[in-house]
Every structure is written in C-alpha cells, then in structure tokens.
N, C-alpha and C. Protein backbone atom coordinates (compact mmCIF):
# COMPACT_ATOMS: atom_id res chain seq x y z
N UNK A 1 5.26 7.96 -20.25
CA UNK A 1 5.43 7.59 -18.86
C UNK A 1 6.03 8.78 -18.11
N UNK A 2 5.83 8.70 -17.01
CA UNK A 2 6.10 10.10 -16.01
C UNK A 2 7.39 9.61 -15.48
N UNK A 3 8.14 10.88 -15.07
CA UNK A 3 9.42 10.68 -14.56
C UNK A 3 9.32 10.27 -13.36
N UNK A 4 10.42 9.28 -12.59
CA UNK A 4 10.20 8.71 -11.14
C UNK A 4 9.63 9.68 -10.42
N UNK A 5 9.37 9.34 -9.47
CA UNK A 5 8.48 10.47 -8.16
C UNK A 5 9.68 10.54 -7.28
N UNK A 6 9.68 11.96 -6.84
CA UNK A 6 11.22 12.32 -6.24
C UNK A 6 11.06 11.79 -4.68
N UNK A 7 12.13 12.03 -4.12
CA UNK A 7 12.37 11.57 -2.81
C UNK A 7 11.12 11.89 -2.03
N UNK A 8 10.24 11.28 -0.97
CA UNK A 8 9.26 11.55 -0.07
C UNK A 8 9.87 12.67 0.96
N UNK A 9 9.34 13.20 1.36
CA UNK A 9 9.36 14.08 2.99
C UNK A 9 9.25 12.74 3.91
N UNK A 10 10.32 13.27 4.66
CA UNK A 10 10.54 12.30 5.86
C UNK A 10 9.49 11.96 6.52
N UNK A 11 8.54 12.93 6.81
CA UNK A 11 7.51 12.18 7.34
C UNK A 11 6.56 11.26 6.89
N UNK A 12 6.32 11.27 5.48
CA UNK A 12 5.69 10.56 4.64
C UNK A 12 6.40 9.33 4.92
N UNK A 13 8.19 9.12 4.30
CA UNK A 13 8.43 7.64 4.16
C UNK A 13 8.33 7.08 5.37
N UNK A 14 8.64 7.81 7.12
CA UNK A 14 8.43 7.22 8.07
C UNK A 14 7.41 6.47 8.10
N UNK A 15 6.27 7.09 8.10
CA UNK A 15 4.81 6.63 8.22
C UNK A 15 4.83 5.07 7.12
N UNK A 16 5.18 5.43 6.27
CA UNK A 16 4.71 4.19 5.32
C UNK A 16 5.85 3.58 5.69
N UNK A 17 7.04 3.27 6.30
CA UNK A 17 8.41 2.48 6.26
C UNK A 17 7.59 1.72 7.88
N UNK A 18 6.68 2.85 8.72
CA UNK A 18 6.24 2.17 9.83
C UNK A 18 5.63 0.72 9.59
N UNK A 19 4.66 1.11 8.69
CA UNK A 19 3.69 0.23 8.29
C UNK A 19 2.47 0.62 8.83
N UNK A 20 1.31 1.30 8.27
CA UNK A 20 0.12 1.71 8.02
C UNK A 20 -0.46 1.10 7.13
N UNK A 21 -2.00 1.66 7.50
CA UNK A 21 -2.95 0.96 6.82
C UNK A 21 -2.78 1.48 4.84
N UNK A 22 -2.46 0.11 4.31
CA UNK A 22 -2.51 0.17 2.61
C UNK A 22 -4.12 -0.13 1.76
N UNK A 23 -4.67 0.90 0.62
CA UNK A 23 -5.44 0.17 0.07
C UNK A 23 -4.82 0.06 -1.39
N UNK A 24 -4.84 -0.67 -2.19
CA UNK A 24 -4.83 -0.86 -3.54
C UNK A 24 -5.91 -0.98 -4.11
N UNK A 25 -5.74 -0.38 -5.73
CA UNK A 25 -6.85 -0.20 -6.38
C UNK A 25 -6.48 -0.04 -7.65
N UNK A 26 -7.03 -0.71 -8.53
CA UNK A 26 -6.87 -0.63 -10.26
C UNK A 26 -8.52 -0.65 -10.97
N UNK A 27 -8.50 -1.03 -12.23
CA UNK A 27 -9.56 -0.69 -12.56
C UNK A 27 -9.13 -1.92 -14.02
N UNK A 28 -10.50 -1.97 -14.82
CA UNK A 28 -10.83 -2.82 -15.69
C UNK A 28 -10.77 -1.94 -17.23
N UNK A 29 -10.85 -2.60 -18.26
CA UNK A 29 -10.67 -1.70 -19.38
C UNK A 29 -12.14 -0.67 -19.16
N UNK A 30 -12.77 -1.18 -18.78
CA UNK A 30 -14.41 -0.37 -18.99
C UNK A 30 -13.91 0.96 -17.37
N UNK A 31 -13.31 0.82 -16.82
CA UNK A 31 -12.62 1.65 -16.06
C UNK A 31 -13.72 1.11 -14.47
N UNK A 32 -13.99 -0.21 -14.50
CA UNK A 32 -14.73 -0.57 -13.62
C UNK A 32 -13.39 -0.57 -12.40
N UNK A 33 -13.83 -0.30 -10.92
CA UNK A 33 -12.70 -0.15 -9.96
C UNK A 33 -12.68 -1.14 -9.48
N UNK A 34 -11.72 -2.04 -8.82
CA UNK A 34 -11.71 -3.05 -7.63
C UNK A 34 -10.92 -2.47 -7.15
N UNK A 35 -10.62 -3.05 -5.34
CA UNK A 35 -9.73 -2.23 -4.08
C UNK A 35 -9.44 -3.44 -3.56
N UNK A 36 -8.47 -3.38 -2.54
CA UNK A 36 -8.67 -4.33 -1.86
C UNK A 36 -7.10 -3.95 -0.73
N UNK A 37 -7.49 -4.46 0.24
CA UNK A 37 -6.79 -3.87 1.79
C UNK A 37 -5.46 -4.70 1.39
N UNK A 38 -4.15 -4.00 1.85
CA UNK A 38 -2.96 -5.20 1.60
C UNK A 38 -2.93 -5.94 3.44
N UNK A 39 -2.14 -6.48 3.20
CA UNK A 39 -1.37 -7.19 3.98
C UNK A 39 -0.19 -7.33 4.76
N UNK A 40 0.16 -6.59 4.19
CA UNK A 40 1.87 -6.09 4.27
C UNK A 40 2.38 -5.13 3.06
N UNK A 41 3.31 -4.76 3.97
CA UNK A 41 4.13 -3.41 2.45
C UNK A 41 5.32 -3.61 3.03
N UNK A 42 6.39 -3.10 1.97
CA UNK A 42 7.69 -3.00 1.99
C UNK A 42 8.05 -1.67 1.28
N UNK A 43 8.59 -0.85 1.58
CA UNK A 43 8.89 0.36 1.15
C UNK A 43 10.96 0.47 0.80
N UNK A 44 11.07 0.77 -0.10
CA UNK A 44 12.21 0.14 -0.42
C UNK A 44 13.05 1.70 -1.00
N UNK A 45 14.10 2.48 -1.30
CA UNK A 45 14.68 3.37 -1.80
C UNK A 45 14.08 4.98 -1.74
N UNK A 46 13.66 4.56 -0.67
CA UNK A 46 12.95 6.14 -0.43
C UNK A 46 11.71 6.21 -1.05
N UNK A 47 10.72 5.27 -0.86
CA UNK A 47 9.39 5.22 -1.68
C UNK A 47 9.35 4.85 -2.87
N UNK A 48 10.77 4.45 -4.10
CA UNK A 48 10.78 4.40 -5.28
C UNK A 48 10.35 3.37 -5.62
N UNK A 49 10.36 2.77 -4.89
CA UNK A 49 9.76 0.48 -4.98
C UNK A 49 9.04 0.69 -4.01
N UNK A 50 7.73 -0.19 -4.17
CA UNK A 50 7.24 -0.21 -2.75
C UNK A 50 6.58 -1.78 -3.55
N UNK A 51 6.25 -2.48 -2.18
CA UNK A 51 5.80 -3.84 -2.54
C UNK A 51 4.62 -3.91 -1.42
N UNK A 52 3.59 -4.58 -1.90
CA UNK A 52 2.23 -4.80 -1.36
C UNK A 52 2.07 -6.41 -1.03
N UNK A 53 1.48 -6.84 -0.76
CA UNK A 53 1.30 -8.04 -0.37
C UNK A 53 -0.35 -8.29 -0.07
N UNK A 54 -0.72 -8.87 -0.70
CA UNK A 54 -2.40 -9.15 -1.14
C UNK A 54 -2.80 -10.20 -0.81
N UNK A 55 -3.67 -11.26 -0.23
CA UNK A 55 -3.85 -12.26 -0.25
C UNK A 55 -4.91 -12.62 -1.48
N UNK A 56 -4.59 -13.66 -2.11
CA UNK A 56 -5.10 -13.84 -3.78
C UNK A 56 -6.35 -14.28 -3.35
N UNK A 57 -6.66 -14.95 -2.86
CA UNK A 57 -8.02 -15.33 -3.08
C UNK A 57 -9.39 -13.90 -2.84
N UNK A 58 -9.31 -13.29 -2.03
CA UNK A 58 -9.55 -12.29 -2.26
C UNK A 58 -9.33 -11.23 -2.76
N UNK A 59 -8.35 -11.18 -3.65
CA UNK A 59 -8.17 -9.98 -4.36
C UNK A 59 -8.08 -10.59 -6.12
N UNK A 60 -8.95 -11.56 -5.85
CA UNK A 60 -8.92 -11.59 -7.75
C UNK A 60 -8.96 -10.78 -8.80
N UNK A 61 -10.15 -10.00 -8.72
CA UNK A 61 -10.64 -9.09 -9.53
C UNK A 61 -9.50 -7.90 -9.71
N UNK A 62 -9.25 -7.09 -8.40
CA UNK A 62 -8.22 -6.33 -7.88
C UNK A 62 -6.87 -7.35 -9.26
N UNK A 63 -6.16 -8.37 -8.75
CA UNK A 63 -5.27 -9.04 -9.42
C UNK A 63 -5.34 -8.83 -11.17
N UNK A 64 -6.44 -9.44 -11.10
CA UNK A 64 -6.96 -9.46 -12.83
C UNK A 64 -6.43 -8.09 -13.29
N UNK A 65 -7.43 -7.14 -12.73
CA UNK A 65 -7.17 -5.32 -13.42
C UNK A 65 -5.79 -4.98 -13.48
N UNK A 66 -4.93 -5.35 -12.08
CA UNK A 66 -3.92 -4.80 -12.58
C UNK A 66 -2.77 -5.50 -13.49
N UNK A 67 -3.12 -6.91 -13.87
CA UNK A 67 -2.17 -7.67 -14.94
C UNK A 67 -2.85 -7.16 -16.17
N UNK A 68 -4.26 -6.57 -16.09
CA UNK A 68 -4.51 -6.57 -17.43
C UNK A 68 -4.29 -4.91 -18.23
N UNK A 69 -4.74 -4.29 -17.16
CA UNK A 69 -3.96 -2.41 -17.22
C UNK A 69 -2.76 -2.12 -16.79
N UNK A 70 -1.97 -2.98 -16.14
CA UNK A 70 -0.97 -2.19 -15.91
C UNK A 70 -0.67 -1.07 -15.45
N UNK A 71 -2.08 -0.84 -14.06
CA UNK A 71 -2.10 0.12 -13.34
C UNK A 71 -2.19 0.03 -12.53
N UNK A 72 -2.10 0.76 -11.49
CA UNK A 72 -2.24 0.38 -9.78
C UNK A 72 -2.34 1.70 -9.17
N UNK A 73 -2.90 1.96 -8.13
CA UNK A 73 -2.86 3.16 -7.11
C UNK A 73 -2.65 2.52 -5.74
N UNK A 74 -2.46 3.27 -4.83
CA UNK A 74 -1.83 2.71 -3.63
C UNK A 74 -2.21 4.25 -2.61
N UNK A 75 -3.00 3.73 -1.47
CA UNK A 75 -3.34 4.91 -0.11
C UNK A 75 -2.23 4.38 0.58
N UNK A 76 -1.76 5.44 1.08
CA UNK A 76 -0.98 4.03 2.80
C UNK A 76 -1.77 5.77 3.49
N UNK A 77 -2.31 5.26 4.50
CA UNK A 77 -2.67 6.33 5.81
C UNK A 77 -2.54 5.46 6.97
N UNK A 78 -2.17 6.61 7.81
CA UNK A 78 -1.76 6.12 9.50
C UNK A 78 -3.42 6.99 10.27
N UNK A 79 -4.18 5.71 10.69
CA UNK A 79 -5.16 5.85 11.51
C UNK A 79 -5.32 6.68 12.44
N UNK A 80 -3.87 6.96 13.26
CA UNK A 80 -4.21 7.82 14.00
C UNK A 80 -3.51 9.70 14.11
N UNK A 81 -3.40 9.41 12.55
CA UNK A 81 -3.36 11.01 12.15
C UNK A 81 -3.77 11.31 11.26
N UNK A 82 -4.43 10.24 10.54
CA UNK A 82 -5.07 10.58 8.78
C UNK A 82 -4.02 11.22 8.15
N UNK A 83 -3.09 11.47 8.30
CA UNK A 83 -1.61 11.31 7.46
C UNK A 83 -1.96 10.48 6.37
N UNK A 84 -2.07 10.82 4.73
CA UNK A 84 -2.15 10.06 3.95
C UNK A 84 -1.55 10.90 2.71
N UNK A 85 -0.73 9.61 1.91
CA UNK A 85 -0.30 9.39 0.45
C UNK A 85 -0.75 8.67 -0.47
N UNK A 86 -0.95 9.19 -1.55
CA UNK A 86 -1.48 8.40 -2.87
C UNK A 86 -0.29 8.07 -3.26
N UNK A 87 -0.29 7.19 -4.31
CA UNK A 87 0.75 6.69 -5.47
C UNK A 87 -0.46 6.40 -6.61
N UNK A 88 -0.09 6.43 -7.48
CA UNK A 88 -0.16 6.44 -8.76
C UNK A 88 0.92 5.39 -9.63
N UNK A 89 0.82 4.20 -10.53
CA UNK A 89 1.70 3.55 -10.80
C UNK A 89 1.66 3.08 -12.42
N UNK A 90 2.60 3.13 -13.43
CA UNK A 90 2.01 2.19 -14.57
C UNK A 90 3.02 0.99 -14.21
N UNK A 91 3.94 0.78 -13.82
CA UNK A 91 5.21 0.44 -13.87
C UNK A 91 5.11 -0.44 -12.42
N UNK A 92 4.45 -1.65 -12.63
CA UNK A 92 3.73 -2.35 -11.70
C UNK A 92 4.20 -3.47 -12.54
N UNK A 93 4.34 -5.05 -11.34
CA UNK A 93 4.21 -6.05 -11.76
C UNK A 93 4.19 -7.13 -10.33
N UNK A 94 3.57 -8.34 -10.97
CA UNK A 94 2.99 -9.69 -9.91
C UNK A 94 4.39 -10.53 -9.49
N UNK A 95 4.57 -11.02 -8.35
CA UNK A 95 5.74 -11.76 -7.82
C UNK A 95 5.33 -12.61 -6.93
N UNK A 96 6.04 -13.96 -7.19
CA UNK A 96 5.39 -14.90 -6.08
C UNK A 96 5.85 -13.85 -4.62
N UNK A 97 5.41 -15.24 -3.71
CA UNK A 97 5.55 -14.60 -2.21
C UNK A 97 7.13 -15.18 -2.34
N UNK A 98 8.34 -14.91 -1.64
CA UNK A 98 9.32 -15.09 -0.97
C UNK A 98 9.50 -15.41 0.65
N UNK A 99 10.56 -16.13 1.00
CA UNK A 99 10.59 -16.34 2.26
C UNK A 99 10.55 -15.05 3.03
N UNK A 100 11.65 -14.22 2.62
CA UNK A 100 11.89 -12.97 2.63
C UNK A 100 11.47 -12.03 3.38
N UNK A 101 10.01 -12.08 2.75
CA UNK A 101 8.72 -11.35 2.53
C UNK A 101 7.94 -11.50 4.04
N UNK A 102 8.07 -12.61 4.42
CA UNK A 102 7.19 -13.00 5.86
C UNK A 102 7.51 -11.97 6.92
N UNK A 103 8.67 -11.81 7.31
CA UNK A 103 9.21 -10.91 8.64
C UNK A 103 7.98 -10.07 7.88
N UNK A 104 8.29 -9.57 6.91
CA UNK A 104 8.22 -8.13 6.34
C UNK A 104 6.56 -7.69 7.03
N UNK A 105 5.97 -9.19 6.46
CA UNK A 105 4.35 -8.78 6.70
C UNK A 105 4.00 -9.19 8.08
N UNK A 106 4.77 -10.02 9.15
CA UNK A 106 4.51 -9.87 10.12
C UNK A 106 4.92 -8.36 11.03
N UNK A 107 5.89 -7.64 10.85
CA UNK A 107 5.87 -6.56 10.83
C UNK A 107 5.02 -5.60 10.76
N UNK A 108 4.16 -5.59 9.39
CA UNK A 108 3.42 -4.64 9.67
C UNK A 108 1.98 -5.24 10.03
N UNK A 109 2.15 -6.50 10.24
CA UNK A 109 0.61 -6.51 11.33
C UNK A 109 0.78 -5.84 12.66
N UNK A 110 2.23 -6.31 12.88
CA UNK A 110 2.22 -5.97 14.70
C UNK A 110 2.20 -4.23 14.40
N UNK A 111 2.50 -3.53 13.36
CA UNK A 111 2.49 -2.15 13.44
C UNK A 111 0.97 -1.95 13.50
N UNK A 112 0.02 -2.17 12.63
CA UNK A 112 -1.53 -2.30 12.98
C UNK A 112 -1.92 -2.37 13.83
N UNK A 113 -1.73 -3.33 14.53
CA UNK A 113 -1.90 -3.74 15.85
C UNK A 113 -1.70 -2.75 16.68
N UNK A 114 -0.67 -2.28 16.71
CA UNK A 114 -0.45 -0.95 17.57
C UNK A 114 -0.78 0.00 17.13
N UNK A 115 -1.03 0.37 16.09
CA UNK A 115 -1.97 1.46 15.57
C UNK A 115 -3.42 1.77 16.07
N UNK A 116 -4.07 0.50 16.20
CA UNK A 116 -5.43 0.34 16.23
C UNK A 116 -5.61 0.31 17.23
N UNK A 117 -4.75 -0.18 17.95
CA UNK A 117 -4.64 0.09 19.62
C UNK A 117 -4.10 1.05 20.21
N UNK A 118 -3.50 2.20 19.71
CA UNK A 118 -3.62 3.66 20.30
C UNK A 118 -4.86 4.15 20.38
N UNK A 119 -5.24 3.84 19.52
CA UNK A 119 -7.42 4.51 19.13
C UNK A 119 -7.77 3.65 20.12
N UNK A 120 -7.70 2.58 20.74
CA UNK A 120 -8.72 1.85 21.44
C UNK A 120 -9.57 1.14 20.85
N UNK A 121 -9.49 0.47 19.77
CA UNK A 121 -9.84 -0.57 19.37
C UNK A 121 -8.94 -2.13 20.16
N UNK A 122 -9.91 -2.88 20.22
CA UNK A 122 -9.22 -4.41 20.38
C UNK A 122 -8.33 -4.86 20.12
N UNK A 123 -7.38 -5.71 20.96
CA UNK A 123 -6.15 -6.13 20.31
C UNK A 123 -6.81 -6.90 19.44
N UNK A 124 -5.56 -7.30 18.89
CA UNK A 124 -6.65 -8.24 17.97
C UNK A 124 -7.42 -8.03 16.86
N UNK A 125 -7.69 -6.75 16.72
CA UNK A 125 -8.67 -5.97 15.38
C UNK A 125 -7.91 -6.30 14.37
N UNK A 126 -6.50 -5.81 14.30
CA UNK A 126 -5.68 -5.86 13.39
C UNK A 126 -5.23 -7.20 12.45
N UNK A 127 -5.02 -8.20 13.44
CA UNK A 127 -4.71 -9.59 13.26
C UNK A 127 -5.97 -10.18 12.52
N UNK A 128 -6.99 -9.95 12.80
CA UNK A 128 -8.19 -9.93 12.05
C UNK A 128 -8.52 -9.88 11.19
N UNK A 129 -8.44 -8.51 10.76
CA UNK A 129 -8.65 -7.41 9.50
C UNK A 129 -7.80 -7.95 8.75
N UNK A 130 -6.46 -8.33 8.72
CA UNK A 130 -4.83 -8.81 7.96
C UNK A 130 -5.30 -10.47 7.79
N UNK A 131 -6.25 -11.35 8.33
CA UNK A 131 -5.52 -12.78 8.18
C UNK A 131 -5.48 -13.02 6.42
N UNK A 132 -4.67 -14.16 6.35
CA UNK A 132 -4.17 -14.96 5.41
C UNK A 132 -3.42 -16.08 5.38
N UNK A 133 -3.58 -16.73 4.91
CA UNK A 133 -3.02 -18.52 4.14
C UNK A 133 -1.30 -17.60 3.74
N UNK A 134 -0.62 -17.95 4.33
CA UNK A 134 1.04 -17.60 3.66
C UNK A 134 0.95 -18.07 2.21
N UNK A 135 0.34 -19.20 2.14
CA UNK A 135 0.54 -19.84 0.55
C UNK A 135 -0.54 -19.11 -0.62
N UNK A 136 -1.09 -18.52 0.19
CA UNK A 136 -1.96 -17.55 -0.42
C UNK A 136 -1.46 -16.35 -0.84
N UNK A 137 -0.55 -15.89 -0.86
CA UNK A 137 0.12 -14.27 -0.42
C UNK A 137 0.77 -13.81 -1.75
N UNK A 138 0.37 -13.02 -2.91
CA UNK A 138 0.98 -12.78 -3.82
C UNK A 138 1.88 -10.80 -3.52
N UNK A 139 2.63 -10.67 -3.79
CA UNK A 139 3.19 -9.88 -3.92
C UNK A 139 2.60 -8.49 -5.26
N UNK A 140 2.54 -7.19 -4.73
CA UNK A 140 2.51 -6.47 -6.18
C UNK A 140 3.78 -5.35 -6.12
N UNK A 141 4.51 -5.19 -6.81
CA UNK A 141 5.77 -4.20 -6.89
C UNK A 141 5.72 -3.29 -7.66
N UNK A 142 5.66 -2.19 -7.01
CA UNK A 142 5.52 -0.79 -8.44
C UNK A 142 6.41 0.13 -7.65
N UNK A 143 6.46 1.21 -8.98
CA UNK A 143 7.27 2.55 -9.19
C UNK A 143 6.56 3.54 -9.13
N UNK A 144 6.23 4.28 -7.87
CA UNK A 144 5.39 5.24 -8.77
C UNK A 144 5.65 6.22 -9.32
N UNK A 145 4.88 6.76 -10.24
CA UNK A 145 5.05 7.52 -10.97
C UNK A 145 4.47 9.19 -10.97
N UNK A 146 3.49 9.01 -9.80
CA UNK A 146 2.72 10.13 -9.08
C UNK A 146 2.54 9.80 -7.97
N UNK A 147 2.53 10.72 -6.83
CA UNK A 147 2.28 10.86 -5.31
C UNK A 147 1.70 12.03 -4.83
N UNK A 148 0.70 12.38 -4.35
CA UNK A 148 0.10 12.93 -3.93
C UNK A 148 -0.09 12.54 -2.35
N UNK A 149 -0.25 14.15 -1.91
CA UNK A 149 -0.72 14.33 -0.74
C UNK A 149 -2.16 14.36 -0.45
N UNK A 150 -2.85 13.31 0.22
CA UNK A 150 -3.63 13.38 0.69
C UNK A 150 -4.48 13.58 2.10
N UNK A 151 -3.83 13.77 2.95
CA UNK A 151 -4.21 14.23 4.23
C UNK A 151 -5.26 15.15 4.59
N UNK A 152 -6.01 14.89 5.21
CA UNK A 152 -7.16 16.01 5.25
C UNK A 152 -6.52 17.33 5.23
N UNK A 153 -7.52 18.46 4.89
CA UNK A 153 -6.65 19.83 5.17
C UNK A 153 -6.19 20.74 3.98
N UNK A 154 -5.08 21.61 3.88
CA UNK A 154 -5.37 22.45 2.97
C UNK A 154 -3.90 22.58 1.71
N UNK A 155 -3.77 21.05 2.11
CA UNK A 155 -2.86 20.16 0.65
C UNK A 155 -3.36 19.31 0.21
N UNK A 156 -4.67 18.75 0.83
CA UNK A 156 -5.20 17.44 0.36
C UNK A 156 -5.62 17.66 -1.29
N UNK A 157 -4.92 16.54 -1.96
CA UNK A 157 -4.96 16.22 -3.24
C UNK A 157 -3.49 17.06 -3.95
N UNK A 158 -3.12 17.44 -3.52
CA UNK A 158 -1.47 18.46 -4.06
C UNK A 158 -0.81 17.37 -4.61
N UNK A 159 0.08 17.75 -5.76
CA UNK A 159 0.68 16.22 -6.06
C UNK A 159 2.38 16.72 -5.01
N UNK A 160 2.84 15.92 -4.56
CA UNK A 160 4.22 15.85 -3.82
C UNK A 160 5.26 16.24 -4.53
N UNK A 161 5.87 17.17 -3.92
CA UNK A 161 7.21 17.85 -4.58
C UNK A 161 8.76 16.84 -3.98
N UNK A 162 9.73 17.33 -4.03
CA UNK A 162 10.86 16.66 -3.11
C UNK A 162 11.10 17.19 -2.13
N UNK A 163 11.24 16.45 -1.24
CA UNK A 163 11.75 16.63 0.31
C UNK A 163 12.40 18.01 0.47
C-alpha cells in the first residue's frame, strides 16, 4: 500500500472543498470499468478522507466493483476552469447515508448550480443532472493513496507533490 497522499495545493483543496463536478470509477476482476457521477462530496483533512455520495440505484455495478476490488478512483474538476484532480484509492469503504450528510450534498448541488451557471447553462441543469431519492443515497469514503494532476496543459497526468 502507498503512503498517504500529502497535503493538496490550496488551490486544488479549494476547488474540491467548493464542490465540483465528481466522477467515480472502479473496475471488475476482469478489469471491466463502471463510472458513475456523485452527488455530493465531502472533503475532510486536507483531501486525506474524502466522501462521495452516489445514488444506489444507479450506481450498482460502479457499487459492486468497488466492494469487490477494493478500489476506487475519483476526478473532481471545476467546469469552468478544467482544473482537475485524480485520486487513486485502495483504502475505500461503503457507509449508510447519515443525517449529517444532507447539508453536505445540498451544498454541493447549489455549488453546481452555480457552476453551470457561470457557463450559461440553465438553472436548473444542475438540480437535474444530481437528482436522487435521500433514501437512496449511499456514501463511499476513501484515502487516497495517489493524486494526480490532471488539468489540461503541461502537468496533466504529473502525480501531486505537497503544497
């Protein structure tokens, strides 16, 4: 296992502490991929926890791979700078939803929302793109263990040093 991933650059944890667009993605023993858009994130100790929020019924497959590998990857990019971070995770695990948790993901809809609406997209796109059943809402919590810079340009794919 890889040693924790060191502190983010401020601008990185801003962006993801904002709340930007998340994808998750694991894979099957045959290394088949599923993805699937979160819902909400929580970014917790300087990037060292970060928590996703999935709605289950659509993210089965996604669900399955990562209880059964014990892997996970994670994009968060901000739409309107293509500002983007990978994570890399083994050190992942499933949690019901919490009361907790709600602010958290209404939060980052309304950050979407305003995201998508600097570009000039519809209000509303966001709220859209995000719905879900609350009772539907499983949680995923990982460590990562790699971070990479991905941003278009001439670091894209660099793995992240410390701040």
């Amino acid at each position: 296992m890889n040693p924790p991933v060191p502190p983010l650059k401020p601008e990185f944890l801003a962006m993801m502490t904002k709340g930007v667009s998340l994808i998750l993605s694991s894979c099957d023993h045959a290394l088949t991929p599923s993805v699937m858009r979160a819902v909400g994130s929580h970014v917790e100790d300087g990037g060292r926890r970060i928590t996703a929020f999935l709605a289950r019924r659509q993210s089965r497959q996604l669900l399955a791979d990562i209880a059964s590998s014990g892997r996970v990857a994670a994009v968060f990019s901000q739409p309107s700078t293509h500002r983007t971070v990978q994570f890399k995770s083994r050190r992942v695990h499933l949690r019901e939803i919490q009361a907790l948790d709600l602010p958290l993901i209404e939060r980052y809809r309304l950050s979407m929302e305003d995201e998508l609406a600097a570009l000039g997209y519809p209000h509303g796109l966001a709220s859209a793109m995000l719905a879900h059943q609350p009772d539907d809402l499983v949680a995923v919590v990982f460590e990562p263990d790699e971070a990479f810079d991905q941003t278009p340009g001439q670091h894209a794919g660099q793995r992240m040093e410390a701040a």
